[in-house]
Protein backbone atom coordinates (compact mmCIF):
# COMPACT_ATOMS: atom_id res chain seq x y z
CA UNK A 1 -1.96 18.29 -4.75
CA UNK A 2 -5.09 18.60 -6.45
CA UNK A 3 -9.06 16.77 -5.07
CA UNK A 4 -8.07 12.93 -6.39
CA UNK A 5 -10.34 9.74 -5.67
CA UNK A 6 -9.18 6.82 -4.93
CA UNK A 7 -10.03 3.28 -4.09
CA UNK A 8 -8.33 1.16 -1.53
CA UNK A 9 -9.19 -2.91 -2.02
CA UNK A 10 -9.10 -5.95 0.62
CA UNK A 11 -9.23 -9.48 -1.51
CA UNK A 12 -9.11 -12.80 -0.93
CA UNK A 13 -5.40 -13.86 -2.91
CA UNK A 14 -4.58 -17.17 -3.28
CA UNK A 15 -1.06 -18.76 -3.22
CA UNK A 16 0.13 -19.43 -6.20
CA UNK A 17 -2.53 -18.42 -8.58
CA UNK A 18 -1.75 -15.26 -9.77
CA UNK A 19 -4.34 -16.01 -12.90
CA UNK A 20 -7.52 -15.98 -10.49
CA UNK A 21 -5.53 -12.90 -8.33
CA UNK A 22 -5.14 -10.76 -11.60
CA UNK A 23 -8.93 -11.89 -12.84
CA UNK A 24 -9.82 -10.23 -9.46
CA UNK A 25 -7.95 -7.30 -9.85
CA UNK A 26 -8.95 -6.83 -13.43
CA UNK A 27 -12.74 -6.59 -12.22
CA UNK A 28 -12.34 -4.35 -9.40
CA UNK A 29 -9.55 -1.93 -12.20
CA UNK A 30 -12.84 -1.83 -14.34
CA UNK A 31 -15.41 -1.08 -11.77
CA UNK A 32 -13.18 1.81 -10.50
CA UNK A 33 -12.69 3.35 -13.74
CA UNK A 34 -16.81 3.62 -13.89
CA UNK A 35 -16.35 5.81 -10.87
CA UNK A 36 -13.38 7.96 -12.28
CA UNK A 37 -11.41 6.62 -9.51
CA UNK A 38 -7.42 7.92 -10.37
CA UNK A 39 -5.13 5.72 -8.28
CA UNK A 40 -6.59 1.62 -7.04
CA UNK A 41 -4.41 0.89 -4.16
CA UNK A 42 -4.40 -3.76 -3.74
CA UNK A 43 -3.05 -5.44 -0.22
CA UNK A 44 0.28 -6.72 -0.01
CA UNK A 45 1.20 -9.65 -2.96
CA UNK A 46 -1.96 -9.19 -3.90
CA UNK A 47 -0.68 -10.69 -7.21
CA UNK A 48 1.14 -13.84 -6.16
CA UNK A 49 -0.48 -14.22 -2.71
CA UNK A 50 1.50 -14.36 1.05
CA UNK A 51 3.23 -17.04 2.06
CA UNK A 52 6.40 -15.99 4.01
CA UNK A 53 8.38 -19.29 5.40
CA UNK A 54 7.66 -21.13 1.69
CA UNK A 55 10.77 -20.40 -1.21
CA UNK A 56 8.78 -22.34 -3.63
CA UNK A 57 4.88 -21.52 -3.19
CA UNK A 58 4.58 -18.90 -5.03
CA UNK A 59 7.30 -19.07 -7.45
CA UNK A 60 8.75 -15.40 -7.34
CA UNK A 61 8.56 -13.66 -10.72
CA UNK A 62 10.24 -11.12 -12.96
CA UNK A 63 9.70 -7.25 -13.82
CA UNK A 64 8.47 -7.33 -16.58
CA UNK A 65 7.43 -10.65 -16.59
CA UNK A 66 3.98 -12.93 -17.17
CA UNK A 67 1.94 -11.31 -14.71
CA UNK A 68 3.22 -7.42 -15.17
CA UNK A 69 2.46 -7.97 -18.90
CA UNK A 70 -0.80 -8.85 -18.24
CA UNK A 71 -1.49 -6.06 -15.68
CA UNK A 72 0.34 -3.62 -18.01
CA UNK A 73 -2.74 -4.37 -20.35
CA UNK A 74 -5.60 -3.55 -17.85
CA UNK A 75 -3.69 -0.73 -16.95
CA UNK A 76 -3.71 0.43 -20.77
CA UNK A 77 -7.68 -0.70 -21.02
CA UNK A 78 -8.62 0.79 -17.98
CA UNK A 79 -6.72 4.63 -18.21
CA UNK A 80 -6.06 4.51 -14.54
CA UNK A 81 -3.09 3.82 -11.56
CA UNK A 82 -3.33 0.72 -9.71
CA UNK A 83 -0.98 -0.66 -7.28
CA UNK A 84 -0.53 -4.23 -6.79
CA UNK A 85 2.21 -6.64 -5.12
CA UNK A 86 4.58 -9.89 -6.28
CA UNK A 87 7.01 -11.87 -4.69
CA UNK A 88 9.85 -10.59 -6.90
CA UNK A 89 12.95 -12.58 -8.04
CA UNK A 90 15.57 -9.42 -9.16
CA UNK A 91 18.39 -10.17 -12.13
CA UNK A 92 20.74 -10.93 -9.49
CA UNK A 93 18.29 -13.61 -7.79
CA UNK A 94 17.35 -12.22 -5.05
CA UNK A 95 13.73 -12.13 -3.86
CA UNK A 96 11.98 -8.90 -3.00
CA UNK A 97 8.41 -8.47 -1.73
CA UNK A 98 7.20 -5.52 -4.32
CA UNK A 99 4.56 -3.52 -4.88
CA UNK A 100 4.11 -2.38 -8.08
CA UNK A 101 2.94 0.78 -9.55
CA UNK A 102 1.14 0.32 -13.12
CA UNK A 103 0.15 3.13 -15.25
CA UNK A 104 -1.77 4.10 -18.41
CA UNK A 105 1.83 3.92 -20.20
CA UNK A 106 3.15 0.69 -18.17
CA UNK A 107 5.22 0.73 -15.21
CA UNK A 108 5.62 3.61 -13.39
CA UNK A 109 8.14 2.20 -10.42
CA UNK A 110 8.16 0.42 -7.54
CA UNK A 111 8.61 -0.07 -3.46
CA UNK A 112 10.35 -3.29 -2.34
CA UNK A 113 9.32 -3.79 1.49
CA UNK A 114 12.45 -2.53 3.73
CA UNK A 115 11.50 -3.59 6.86
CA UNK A 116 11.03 -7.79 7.24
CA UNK A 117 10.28 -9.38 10.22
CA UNK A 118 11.34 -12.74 12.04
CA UNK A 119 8.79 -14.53 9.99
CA UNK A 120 9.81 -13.25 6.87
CA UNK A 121 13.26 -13.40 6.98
CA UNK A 122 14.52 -15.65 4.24
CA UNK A 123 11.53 -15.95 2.38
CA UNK A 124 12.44 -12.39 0.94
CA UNK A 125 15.40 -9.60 1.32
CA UNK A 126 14.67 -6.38 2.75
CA UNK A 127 14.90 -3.12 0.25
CA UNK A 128 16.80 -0.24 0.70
CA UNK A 129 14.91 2.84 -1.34
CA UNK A 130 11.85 4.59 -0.02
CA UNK A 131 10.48 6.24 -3.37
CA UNK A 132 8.00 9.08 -3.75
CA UNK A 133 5.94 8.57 -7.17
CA UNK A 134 4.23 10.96 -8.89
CA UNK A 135 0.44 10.49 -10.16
CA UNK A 136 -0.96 13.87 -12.29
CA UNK A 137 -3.08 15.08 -9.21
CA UNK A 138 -0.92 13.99 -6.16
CA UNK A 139 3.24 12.56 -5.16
CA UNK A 140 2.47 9.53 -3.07
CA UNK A 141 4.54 6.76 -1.51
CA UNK A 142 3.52 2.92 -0.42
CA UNK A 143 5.45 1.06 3.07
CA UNK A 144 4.43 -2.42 3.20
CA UNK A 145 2.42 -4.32 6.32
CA UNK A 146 5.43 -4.07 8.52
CA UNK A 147 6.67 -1.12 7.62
CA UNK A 148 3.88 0.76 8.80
CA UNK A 149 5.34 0.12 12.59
CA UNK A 150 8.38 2.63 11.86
CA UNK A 151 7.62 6.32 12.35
CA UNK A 152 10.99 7.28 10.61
CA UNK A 153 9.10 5.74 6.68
CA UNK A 154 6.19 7.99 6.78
CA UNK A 155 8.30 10.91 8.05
CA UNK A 156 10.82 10.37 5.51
CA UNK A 157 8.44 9.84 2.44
CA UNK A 158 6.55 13.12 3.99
CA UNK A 159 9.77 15.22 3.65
CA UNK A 160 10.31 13.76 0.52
CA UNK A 161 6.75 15.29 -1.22
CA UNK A 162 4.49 12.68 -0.82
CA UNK A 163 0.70 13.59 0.02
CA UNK A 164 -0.80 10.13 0.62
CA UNK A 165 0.95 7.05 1.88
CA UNK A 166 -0.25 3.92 1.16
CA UNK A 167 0.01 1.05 3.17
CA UNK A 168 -0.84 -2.64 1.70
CA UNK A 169 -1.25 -5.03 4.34
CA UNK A 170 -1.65 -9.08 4.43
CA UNK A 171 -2.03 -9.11 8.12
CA UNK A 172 -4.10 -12.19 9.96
CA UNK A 173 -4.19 -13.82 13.17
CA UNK A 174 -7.10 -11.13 15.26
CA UNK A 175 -10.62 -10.91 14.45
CA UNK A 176 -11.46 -7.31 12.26
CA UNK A 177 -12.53 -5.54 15.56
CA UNK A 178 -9.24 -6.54 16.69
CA UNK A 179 -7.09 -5.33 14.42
CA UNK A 180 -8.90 -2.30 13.72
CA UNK A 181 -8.89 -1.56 17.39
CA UNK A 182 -4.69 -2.33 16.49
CA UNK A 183 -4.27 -0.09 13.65
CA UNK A 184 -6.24 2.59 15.26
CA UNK A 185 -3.07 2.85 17.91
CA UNK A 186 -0.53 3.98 15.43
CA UNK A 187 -2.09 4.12 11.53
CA UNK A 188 -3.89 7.78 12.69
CA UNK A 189 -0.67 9.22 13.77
CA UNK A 190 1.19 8.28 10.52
CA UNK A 191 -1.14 11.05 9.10
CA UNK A 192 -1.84 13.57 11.47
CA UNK A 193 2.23 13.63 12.57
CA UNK A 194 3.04 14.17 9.11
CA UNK A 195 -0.06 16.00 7.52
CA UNK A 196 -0.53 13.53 5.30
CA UNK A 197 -3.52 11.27 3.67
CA UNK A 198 -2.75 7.11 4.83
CA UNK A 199 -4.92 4.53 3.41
CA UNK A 200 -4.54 1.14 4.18
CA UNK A 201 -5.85 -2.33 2.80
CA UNK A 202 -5.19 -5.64 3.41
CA UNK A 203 -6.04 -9.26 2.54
CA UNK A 204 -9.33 -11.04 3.35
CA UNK A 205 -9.91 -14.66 3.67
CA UNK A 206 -8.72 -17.86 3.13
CA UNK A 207 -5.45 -18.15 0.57
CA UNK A 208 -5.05 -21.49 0.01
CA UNK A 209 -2.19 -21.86 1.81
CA UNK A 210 -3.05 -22.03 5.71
CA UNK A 211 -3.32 -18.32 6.52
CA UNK A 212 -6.67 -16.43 6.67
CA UNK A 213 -6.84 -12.68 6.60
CA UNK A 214 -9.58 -10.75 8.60
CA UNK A 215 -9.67 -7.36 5.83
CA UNK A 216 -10.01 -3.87 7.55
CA UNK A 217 -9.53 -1.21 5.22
CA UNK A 218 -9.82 2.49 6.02
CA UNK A 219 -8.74 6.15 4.64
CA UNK A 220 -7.41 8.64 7.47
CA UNK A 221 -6.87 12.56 6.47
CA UNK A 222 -4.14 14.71 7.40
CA UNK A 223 -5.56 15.35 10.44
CA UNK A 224 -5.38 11.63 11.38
CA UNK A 225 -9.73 11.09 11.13
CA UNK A 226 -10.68 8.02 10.09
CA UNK A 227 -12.95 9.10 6.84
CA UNK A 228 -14.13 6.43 5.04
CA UNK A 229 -13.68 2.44 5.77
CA UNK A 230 -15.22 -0.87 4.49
CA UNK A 231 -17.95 -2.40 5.82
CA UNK A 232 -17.13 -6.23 5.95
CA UNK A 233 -14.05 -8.01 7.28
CA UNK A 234 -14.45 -11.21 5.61
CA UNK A 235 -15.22 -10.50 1.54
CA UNK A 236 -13.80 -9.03 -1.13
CA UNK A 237 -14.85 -5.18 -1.20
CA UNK A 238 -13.71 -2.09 -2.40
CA UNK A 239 -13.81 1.67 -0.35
CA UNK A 240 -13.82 4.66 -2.43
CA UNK A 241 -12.79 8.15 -1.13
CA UNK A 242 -12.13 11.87 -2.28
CA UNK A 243 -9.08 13.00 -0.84
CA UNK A 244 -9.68 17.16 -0.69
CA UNK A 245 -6.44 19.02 -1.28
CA UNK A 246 -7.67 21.96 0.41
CA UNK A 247 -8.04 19.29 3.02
CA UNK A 248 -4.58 18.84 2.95
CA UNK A 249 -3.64 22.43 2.36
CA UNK A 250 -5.82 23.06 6.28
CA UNK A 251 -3.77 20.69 7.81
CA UNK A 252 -0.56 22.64 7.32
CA UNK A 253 -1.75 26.31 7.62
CA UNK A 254 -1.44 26.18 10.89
CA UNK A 255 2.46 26.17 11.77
CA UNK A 256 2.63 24.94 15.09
CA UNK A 257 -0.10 21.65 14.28
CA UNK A 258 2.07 20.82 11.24
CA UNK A 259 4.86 19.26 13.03
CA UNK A 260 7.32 18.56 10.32
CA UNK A 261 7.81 22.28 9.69
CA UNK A 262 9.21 22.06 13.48
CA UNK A 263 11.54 18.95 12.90
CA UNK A 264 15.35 18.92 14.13
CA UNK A 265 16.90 16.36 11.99
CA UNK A 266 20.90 17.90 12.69
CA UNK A 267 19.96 16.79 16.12
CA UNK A 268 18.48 13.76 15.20
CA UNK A 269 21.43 12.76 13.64
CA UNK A 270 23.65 13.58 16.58
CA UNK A 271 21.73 11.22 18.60
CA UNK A 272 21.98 8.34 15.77
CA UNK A 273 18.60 8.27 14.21
């Protein structure tokens, strides 16, 4: 890993609407190029907006398809890595919720969310991949919302190279002391078990659709401190960070603090995990 910047983003998405959703992105892609961010991580169907119990609000889309193309282009414009999320409808049919990573040179992958819950189920299918991507300065992966809650991800995208995990969140229903207060239970360990950067956005505000989102959106380093965070959990902002690699590199010097290096998976496996 090399030092890398980047910028995690909580936004108000509406339902349906991905034309006001990418506008949104667009300005907050060409703000963080001023700053010479490298990677812009957006919250959880950022694109299409959240609304999990509804097959036909928003209408799941293609990759490629109308809204890639058009973040393809900003993506181009801009010269950096964004990530953004879609309610996906696959060849086959089958609806994924997706997070999408876009590139100077188009589309550089993506992470369909493998872990759904109650509320979900039915609206989309659970994946079954847990990539690693690759940016020039740093491997990263992304889990989605739910995800988060299973140690095994963030362990098993550690192993597999990555440096930062990303986590996009549309999460409601507490107040932003509340869930920060949550997320400060379990997001901090995600790092410091696995030496690892985690940042983690999510959605703010009303979407149109009956759900408001209270924000929170912080950076923890390897070491599982909370180093930068936004300020309001009920607008639109943006939190830029410098992620250190010697940072990174301090974190696992130390053999007996970086835990992987200690891991027993052949027993692991005996005991069916």
């Amino acid at each position: 890993m090399q030092d890398i910047k980047i910028a995690m983003v909580q936004m108000r998405s509406i339902v349906g609407n991905p034309e006001h959703n990418i506008n949104v992105i667009r300005d907050f892609v060409t703000e963080a190029a001023t700053k010479d961010v490298d990677i812009v991580c957006f919250p959880e169907l950022g694109i299409t907006g959240y609304n999990a119990g509804d097959t036909s609000n928003p209408e799941p889309e293609s990759i490629p398809g109308p809204s890639t193309d058009l973040l393809c282009e900003i993506a181009s414009t801009s010269g950096i890595m964004f990530l953004a999320g879609l309610l996906e409808r696959d060849e086959s049919g089958i609806v994924y919720n997706t997070q999408i990573v876009f590139g100077p040179g188009g589309i550089g992958g993506f992470y369909r969310k493998t872990h759904v819950p109650t509320t979900e189920i039915g609206t989309w299918c659970d994946g079954g991949d847990l990539p690693v991507f690759t940016h020039e300065k740093a491997r990263f992966g992304i889990e989605i919302c739910y995800d988060s809650h299973f140690p095994e991800v963030s362990t098993a995208l550690a192993s597999k190279g990555a440096e930062i995990i990303f986590l996009p969140h549309a999460s409601g229903g507490e107040t932003p002391e509340e869930k920060y207060a949550r997320w400060m239970r379990y997001v901090p360990a995600r790092a410091y078990d696995n030496g690892v950067f985690v940042a983690i956005c999510n959605q703010v505000g009303d979407n149109g659709a009956g759900r408001t989102f209270t924000g929170v959106t912080f950076v923890c380093d390897p070491r599982g401190e909370v180093i930068a965070r936004t300020e309001h959990g009920d607008s639109d902002e943006m939190v830029i960070v410098d992620l250190k690699a010697e940072s990174l590199a301090e974190s696992r010097r130390e053999p007996e603090t970086f835990f992987r290096h200690f891991r027993r998976p052949e027993i692991y496996k005996s005991w069916g995990l």
